[in-house]
C-alpha atoms as a PDB file:
ATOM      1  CA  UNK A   1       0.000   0.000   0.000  1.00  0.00           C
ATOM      2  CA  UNK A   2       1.183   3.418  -0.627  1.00  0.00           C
ATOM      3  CA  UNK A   3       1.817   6.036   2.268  1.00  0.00           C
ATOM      4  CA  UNK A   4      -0.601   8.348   3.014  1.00  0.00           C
ATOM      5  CA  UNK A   5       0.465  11.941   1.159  1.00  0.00           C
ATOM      6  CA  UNK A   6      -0.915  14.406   3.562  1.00  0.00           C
ATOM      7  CA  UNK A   7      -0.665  14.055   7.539  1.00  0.00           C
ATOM      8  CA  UNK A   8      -1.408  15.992  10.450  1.00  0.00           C
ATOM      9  CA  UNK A   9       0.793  16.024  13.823  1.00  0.00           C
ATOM     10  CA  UNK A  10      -0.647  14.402  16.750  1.00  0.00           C
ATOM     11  CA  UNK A  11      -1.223  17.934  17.929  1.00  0.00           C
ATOM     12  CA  UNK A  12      -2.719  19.251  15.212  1.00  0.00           C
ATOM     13  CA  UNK A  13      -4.833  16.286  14.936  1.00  0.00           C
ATOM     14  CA  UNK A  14      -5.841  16.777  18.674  1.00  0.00           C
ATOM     15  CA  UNK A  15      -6.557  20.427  18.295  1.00  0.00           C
ATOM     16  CA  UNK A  16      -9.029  20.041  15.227  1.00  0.00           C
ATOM     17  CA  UNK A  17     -10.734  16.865  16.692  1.00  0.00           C
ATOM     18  CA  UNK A  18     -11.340  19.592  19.742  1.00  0.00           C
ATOM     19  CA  UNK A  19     -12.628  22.339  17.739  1.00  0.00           C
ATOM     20  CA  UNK A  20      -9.736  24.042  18.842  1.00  0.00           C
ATOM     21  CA  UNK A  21      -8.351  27.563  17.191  1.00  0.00           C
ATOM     22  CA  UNK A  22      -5.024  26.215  15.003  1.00  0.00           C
ATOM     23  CA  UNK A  23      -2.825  28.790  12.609  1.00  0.00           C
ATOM     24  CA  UNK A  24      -1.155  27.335   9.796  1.00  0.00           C
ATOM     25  CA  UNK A  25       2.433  28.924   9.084  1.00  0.00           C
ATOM     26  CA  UNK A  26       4.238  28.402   5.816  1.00  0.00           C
ATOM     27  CA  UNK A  27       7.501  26.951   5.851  1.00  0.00           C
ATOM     28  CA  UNK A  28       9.434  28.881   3.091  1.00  0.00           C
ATOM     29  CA  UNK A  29      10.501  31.606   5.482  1.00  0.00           C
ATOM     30  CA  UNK A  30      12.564  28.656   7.065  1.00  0.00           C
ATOM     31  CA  UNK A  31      13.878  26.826   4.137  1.00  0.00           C
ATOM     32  CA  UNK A  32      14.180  29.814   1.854  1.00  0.00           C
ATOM     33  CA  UNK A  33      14.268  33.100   3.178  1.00  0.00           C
ATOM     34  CA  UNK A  34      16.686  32.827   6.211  1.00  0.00           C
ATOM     35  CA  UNK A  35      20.204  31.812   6.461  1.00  0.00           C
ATOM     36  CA  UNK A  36      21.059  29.418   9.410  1.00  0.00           C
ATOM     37  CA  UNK A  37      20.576  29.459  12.519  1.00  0.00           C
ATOM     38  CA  UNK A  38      18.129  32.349  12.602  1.00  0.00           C
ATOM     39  CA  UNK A  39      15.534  30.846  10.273  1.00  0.00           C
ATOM     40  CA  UNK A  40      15.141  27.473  12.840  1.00  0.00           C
ATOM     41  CA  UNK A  41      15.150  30.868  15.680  1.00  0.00           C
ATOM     42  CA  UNK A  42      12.402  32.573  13.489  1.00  0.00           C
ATOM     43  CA  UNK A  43      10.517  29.112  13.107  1.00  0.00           C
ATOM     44  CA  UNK A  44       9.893  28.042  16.898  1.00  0.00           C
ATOM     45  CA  UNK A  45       9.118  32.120  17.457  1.00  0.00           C
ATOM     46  CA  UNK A  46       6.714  32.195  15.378  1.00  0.00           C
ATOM     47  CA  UNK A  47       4.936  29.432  17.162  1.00  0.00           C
ATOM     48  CA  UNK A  48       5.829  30.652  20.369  1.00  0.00           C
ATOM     49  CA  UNK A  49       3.629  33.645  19.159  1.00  0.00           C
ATOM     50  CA  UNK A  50       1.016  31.375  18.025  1.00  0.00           C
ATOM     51  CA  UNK A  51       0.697  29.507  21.605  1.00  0.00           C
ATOM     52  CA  UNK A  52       1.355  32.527  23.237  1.00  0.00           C
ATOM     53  CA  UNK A  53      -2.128  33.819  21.897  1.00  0.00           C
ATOM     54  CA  UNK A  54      -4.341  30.748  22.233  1.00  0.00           C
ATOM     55  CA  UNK A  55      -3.961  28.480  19.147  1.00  0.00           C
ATOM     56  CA  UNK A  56      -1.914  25.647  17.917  1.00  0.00           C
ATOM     57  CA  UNK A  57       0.318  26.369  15.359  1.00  0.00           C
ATOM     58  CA  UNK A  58       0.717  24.177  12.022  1.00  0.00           C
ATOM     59  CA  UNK A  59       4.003  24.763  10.374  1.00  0.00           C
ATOM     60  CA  UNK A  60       3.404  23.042   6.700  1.00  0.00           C
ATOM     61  CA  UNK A  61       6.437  20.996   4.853  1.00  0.00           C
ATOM     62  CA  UNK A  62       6.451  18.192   2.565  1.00  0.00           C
ATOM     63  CA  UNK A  63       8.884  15.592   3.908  1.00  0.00           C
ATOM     64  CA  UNK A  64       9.790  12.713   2.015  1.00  0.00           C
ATOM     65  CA  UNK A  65       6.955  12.884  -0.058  1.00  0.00           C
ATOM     66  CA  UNK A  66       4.365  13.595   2.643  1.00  0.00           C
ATOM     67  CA  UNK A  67       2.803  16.618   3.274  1.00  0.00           C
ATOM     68  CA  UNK A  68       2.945  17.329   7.142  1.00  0.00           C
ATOM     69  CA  UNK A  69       0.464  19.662   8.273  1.00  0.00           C
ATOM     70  CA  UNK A  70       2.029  20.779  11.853  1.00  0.00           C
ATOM     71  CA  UNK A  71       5.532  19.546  12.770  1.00  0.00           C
ATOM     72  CA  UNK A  72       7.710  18.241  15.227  1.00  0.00           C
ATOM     73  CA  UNK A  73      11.045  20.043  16.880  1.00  0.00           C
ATOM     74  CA  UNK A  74      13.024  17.619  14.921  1.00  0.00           C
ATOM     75  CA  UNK A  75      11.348  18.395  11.854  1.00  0.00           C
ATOM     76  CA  UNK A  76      11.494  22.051  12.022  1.00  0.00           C
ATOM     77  CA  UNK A  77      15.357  21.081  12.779  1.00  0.00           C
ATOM     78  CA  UNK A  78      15.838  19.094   9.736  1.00  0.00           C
ATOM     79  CA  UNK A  79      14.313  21.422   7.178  1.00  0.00           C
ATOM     80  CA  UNK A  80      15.861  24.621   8.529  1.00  0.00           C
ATOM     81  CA  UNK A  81      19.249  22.461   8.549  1.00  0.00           C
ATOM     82  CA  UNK A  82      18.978  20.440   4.891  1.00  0.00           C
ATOM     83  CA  UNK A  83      18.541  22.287   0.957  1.00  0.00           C
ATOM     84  CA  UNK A  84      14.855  21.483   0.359  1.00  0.00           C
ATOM     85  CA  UNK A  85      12.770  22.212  -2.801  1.00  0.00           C
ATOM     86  CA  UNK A  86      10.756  25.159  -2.888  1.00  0.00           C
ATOM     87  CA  UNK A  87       7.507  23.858  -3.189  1.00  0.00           C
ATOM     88  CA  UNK A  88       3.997  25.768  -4.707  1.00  0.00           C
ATOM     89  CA  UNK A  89       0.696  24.025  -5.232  1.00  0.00           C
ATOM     90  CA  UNK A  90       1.798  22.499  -8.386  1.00  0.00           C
ATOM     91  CA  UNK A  91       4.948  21.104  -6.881  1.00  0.00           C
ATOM     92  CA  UNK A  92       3.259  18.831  -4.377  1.00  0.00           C
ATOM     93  CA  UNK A  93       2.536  15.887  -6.352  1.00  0.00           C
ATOM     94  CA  UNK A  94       5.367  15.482  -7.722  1.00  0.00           C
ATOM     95  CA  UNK A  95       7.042  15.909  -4.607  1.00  0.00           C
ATOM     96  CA  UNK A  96       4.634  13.126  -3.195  1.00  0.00           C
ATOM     97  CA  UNK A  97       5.284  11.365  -5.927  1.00  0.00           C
ATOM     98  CA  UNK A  98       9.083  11.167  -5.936  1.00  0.00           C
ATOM     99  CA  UNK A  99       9.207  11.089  -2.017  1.00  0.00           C
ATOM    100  CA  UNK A 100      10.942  14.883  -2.243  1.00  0.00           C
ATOM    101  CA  UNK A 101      11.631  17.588   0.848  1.00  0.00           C
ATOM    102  CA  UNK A 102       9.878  20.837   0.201  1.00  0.00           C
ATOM    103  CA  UNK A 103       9.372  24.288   2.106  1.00  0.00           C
ATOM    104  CA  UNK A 104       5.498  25.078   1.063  1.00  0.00           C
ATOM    105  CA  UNK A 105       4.984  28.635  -0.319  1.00  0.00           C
ATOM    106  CA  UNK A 106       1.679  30.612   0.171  1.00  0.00           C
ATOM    107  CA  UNK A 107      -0.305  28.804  -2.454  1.00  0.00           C
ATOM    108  CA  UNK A 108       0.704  24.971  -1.425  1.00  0.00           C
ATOM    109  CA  UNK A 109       0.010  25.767   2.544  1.00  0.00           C
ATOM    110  CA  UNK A 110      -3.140  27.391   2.212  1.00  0.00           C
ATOM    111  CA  UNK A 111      -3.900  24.220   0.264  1.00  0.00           C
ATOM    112  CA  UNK A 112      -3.077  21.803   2.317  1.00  0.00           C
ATOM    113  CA  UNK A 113      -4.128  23.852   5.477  1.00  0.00           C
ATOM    114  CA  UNK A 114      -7.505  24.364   4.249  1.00  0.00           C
ATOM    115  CA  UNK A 115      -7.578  20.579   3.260  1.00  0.00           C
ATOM    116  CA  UNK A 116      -6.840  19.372   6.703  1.00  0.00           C
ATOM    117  CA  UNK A 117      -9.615  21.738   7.842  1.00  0.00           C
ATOM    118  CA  UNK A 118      -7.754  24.854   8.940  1.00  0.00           C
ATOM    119  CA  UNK A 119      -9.140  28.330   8.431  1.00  0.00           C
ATOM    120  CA  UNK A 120      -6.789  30.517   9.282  1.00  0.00           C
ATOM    121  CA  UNK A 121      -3.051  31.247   7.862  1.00  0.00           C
ATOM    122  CA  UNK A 122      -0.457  33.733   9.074  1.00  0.00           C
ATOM    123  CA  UNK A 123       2.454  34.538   6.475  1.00  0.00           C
ATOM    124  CA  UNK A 124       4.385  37.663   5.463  1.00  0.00           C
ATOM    125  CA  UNK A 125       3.240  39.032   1.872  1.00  0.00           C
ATOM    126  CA  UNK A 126       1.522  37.184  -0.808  1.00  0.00           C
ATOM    127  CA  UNK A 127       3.010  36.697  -4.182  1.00  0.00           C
ATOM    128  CA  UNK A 128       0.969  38.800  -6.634  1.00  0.00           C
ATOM    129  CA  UNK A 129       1.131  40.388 -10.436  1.00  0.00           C
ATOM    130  CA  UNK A 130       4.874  41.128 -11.468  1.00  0.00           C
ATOM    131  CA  UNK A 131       5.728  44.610 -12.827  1.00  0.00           C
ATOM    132  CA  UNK A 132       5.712  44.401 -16.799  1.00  0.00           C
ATOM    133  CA  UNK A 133       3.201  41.966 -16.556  1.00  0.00           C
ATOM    134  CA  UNK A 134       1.209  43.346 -19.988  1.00  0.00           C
ATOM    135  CA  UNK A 135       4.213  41.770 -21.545  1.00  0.00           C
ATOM    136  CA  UNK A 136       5.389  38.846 -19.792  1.00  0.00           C
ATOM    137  CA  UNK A 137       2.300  37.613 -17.913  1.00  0.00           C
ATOM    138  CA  UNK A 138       4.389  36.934 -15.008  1.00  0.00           C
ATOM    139  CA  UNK A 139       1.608  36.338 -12.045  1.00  0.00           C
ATOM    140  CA  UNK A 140       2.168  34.358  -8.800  1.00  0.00           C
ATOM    141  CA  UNK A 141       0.234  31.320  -8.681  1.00  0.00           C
ATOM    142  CA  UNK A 142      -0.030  32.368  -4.720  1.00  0.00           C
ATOM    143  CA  UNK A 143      -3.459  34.342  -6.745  1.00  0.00           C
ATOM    144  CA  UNK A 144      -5.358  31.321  -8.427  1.00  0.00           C
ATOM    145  CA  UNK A 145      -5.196  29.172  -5.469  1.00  0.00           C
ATOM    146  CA  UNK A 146      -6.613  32.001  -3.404  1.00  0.00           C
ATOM    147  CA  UNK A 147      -9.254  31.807  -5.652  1.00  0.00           C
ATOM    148  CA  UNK A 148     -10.302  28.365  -5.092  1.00  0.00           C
ATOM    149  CA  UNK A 149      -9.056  28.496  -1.259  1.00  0.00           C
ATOM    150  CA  UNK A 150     -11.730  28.545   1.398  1.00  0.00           C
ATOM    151  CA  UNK A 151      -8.848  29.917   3.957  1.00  0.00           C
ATOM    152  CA  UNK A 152      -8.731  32.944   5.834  1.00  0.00           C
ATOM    153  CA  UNK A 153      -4.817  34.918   4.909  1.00  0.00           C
ATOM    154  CA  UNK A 154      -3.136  37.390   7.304  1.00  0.00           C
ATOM    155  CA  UNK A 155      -0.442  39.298   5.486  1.00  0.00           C
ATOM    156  CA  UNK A 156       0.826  42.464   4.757  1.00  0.00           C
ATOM    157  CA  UNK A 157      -0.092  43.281   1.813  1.00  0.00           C
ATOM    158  CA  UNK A 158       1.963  41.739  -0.836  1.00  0.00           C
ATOM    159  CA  UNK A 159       5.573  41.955  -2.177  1.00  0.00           C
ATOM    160  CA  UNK A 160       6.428  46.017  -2.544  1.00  0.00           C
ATOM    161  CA  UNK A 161       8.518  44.797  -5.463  1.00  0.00           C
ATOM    162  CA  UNK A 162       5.145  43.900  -7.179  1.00  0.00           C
ATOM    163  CA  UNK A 163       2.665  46.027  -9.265  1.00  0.00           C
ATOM    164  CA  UNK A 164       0.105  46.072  -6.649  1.00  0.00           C
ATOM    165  CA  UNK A 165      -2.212  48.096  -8.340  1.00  0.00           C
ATOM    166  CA  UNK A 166      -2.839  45.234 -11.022  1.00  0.00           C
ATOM    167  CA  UNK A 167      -1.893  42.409  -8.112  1.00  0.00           C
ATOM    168  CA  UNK A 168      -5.623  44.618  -6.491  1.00  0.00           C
ATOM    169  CA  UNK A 169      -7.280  43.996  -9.513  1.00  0.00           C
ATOM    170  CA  UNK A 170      -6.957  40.686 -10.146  1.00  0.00           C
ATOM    171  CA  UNK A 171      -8.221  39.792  -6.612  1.00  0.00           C
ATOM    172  CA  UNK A 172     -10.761  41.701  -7.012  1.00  0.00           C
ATOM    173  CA  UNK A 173     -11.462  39.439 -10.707  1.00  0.00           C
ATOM    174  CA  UNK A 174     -10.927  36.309  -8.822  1.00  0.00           C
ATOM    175  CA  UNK A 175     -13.853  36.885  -5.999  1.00  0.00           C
ATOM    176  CA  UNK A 176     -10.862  37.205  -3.092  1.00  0.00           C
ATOM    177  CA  UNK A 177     -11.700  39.610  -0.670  1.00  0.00           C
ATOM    178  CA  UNK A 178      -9.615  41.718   0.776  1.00  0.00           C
ATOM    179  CA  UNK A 179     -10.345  43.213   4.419  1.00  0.00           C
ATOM    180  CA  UNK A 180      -7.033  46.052   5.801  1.00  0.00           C
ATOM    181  CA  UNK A 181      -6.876  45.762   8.971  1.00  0.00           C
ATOM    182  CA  UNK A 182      -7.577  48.796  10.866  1.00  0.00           C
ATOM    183  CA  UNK A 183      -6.553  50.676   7.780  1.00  0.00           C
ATOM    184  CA  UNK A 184      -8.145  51.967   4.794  1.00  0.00           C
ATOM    185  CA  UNK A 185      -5.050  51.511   2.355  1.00  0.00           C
ATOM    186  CA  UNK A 186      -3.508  48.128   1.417  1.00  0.00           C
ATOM    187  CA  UNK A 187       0.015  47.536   2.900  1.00  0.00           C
ATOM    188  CA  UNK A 188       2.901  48.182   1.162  1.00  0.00           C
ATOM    189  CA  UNK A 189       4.418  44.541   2.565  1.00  0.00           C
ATOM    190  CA  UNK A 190       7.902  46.651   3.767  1.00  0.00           C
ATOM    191  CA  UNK A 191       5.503  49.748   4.632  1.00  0.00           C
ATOM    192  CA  UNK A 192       2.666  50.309   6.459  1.00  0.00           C
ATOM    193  CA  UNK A 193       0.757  51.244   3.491  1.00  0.00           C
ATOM    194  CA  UNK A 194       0.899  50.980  -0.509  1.00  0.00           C
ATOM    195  CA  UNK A 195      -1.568  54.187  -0.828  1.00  0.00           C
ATOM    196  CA  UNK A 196      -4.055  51.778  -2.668  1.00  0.00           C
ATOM    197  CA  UNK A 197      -7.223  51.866  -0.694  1.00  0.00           C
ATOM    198  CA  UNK A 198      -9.319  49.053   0.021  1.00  0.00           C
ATOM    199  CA  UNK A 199     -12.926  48.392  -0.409  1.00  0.00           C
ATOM    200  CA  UNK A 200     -13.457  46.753   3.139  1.00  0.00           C
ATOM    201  CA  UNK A 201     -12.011  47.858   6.842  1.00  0.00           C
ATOM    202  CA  UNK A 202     -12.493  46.052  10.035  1.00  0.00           C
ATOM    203  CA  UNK A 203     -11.165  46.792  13.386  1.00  0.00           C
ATOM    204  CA  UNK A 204     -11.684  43.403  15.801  1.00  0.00           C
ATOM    205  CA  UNK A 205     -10.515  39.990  15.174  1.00  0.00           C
ATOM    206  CA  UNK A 206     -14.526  39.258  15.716  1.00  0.00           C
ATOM    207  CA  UNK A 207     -15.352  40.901  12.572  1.00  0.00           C
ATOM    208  CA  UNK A 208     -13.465  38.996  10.181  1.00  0.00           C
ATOM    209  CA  UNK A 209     -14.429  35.678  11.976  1.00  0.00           C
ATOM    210  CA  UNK A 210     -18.255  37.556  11.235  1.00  0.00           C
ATOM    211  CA  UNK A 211     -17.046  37.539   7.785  1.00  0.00           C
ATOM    212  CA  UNK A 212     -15.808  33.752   7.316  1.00  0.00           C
ATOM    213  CA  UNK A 213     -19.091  32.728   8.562  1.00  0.00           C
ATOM    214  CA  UNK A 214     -20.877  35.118   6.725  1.00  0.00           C
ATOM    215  CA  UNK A 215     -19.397  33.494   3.701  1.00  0.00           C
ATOM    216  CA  UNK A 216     -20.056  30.246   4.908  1.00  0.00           C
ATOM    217  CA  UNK A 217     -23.674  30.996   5.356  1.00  0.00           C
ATOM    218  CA  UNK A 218     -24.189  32.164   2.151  1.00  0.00           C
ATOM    219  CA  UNK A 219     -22.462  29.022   0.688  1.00  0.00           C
ATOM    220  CA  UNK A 220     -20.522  31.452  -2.125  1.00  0.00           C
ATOM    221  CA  UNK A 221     -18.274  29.451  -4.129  1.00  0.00           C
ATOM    222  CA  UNK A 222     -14.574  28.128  -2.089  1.00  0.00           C
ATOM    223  CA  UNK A 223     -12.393  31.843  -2.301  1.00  0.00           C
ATOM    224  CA  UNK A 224     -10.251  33.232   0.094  1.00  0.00           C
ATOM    225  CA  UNK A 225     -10.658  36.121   2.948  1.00  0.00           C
ATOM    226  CA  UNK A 226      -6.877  38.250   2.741  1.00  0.00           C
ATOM    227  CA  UNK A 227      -6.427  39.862   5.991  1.00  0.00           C
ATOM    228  CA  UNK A 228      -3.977  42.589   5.254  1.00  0.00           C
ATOM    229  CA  UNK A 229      -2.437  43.580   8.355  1.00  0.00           C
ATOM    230  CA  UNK A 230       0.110  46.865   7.846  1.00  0.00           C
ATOM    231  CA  UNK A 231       3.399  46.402   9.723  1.00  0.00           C
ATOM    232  CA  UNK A 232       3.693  48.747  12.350  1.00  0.00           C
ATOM    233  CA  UNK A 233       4.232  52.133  11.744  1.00  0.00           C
ATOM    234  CA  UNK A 234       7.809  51.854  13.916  1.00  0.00           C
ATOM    235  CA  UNK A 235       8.856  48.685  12.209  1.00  0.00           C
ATOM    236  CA  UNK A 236       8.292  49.972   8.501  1.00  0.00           C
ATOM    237  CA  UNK A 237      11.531  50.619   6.012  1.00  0.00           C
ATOM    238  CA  UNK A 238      11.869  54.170   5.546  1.00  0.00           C
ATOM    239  CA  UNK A 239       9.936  55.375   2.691  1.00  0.00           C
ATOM    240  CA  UNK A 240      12.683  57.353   0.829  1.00  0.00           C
ATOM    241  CA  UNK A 241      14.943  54.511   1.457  1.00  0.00           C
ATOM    242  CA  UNK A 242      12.613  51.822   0.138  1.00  0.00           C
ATOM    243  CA  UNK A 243      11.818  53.651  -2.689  1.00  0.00           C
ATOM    244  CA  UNK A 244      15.653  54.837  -3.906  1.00  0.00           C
ATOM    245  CA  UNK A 245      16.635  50.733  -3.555  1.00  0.00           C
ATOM    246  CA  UNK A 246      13.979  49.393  -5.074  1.00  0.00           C
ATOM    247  CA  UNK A 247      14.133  51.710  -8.222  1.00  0.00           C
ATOM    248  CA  UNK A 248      18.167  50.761  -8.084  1.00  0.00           C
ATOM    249  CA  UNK A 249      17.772  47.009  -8.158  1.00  0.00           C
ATOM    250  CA  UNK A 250      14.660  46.851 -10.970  1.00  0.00           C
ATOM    251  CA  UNK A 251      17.509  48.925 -13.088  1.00  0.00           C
ATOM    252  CA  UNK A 252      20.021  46.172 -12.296  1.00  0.00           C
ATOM    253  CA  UNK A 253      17.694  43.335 -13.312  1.00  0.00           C
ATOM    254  CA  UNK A 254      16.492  44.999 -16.378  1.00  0.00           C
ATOM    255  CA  UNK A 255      19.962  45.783 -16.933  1.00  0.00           C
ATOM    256  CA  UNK A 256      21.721  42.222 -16.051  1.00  0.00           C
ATOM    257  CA  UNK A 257      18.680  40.323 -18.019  1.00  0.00           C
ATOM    258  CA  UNK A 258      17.041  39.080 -15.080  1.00  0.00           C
ATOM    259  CA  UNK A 259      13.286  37.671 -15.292  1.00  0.00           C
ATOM    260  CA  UNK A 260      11.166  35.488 -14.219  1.00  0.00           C
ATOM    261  CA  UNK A 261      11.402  32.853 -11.577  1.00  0.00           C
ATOM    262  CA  UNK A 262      14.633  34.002 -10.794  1.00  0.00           C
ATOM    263  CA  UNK A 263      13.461  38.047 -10.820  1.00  0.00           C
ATOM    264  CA  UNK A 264      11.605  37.898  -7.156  1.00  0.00           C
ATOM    265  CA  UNK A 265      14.644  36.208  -5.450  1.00  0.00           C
ATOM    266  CA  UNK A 266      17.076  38.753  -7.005  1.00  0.00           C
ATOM    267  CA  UNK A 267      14.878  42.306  -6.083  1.00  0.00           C
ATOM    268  CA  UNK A 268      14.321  40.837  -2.438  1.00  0.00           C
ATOM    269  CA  UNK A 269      18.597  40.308  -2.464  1.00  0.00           C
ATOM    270  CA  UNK A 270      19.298  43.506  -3.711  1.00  0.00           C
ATOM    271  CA  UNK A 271      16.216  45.091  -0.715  1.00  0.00           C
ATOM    272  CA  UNK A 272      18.204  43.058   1.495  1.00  0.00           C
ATOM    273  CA  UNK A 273      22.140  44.439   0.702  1.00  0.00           C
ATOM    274  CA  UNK A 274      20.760  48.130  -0.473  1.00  0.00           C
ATOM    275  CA  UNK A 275      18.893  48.720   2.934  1.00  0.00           C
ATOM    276  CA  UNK A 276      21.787  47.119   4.828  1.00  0.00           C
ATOM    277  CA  UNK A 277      19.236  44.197   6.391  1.00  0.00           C
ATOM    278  CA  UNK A 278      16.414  46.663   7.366  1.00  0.00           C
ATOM    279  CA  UNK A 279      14.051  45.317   4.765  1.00  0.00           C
ATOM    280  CA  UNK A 280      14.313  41.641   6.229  1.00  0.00           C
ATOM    281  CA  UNK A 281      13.608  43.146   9.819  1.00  0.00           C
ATOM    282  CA  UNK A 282      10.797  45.200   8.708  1.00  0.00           C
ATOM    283  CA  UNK A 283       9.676  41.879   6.959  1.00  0.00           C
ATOM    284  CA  UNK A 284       9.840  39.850   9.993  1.00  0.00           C
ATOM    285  CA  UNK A 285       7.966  42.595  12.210  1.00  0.00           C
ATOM    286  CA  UNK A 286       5.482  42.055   9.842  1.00  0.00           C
ATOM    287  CA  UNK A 287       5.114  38.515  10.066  1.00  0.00           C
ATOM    288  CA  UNK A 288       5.447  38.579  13.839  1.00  0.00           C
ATOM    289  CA  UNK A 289       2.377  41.016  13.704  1.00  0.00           C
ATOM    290  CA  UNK A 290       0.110  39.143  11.169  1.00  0.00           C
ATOM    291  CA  UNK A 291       1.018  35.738  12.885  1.00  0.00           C
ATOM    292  CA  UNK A 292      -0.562  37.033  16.546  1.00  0.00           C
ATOM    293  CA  UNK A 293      -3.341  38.635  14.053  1.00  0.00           C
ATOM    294  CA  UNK A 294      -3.935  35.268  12.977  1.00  0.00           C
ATOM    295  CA  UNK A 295      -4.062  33.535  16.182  1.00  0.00           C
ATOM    296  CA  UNK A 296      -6.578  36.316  17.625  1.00  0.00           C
ATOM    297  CA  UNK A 297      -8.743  35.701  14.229  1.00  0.00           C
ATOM    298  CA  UNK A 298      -8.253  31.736  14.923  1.00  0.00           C
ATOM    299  CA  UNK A 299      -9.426  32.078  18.445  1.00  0.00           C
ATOM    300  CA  UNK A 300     -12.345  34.649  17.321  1.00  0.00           C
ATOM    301  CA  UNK A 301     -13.728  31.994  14.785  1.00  0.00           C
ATOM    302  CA  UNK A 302     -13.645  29.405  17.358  1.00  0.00           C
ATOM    303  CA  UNK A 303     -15.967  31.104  19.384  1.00  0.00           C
ATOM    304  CA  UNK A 304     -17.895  32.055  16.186  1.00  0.00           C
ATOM    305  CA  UNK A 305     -18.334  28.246  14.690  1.00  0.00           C
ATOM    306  CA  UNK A 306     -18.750  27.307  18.073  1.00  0.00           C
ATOM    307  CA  UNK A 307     -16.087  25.238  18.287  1.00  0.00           C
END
């Protein structure tokens, strides 16, 4: 018999038998976005932060070929400490099917957290529609599987790097609302706001739990709620600076050749080195902040679904 692809952690397991609040947490910050030993630091805070406000966190991987909804200290250790594959929705089979590692991005862990019955996801910024998109097309896939998500997403916004305008609009075409969070613009992922407004603002973590069972209710067809959550004020890159480095490193990659898959990686690099490591702090505040967002919403819809 073949193993099972998808599993939960005894915890996990425990906590959703129980009708407990649980936070899912994607695993590519760890794999991907943090050199050693502070991404395995970053992974058990950011459960810390879940516990810390009620709910049990579930830290998504694929491990040799199994996708692992909520993991164990040793597993955290092993895919902070090993290369893994980076690993979006279309990945996962094949991963299953070859018996591969992977560190799930936005799209594969709201999958496989809204498959294992979770409603609520805490994560930094979403992928979203790439700058010159009229001529290259180039769209995260983070978008389509929001689409066809029923998942609740606390971020900040998405990628600064991205056209958000057009990343707005195509949300908007693919029936996934968006909700700021005590703010009436959409972040600006690095700052506290993008200056897009948004069509929806709530102020409690009761009102978006309202909302997912509002759209429960009303049986609309599986979509996404996006959360977005501004970084603090006091945590945000400074505007002037953002804006100066950013227009520097889309000059270098148009200049050096650089596009698609490997454009994202090399903008966030050149973020990284041209703010001297504030944009990966301000990133991290940001996750910090939607992660105990999350865990308030978690607890919220608990009492909501009457779990």
């Amino acid at each position: 018999m073949a193993p099972p692809f998808a599993l939960c952690s005894p915890e996990v397991t425990a906590a959703l038998a129980d009708g407990a609040p649980v936070v899912a947490l994607e695993s590519t910050i760890i794999t991907h976005g943090l050199p050693q030993p502070r991404n395995l630091e970053v992974a058990a805070e950011l459960e810390a932060i879940v516990r810390a406000g009620g709910a049990c966190p579930a830290t998504v991987a694929v491990l040799d070929g199994v996708a692992r909804v909520g993991l164990s200290e040793a597993e955290l250790e092993r895919i902070a400490s090993v290369p893994v594959r980076k690993a979006g929705l279309r990945d996962l089979a094949v991963l299953g099917a070859l018996g591969g590692d992977g560190g799930t991005t936005v799209s594969a862990t709201a999958f496989l957290a809204a498959r294992a019955g979770v409603r609520v996801f805490g994560t930094g910024g979403l992928g979203g529609v790439h700058r010159g998109w009229v001529d290259t097309w180039d769209e995260s896939a983070d978008l389509a599987a929001l689409a066809s998500t029923r998942i609740t997403v606390v971020s900040a916004g998405v990628k600064s790097i991205l056209d958000i305008a057009a990343t707005l609009q195509r949300l908007e075409t693919l029936n996934v609302t968006v909700l700021g969070y005590r703010s009436a613009t959409f972040p600006g992922f690095y700052l506290s706001s993008s200056g897009h407004p948004v069509d929806w603002t709530v102020d409690t973590p009761e009102q978006v739990a309202d909302v997912m069972a509002a759209q429960d209710a009303l049986g609309v067809p599986p979509s996404a709620i996006l959360v977005a959550n501004p970084v603090a004020p006091e945590a945000q890159l400074e505007q002037g600076l953002h804006d100066r480095v950013l227009e520097e490193a889309l000059a270098a990659a148009a200049a050096q050749g650089i596009s698609g898959q490997r454009l994202t990686p090399f903008l966030l690099q050149q973020m990284l080195e041209g703010t001297g490591g504030a944009s990966l702090e301000a990133n991290l505040a940001a996750v910090r902040g939607n992660v105990a967002l999350a865990a308030q919403i978690a607890v919220a819809w608990q009492g909501a679904s009457g779990g």
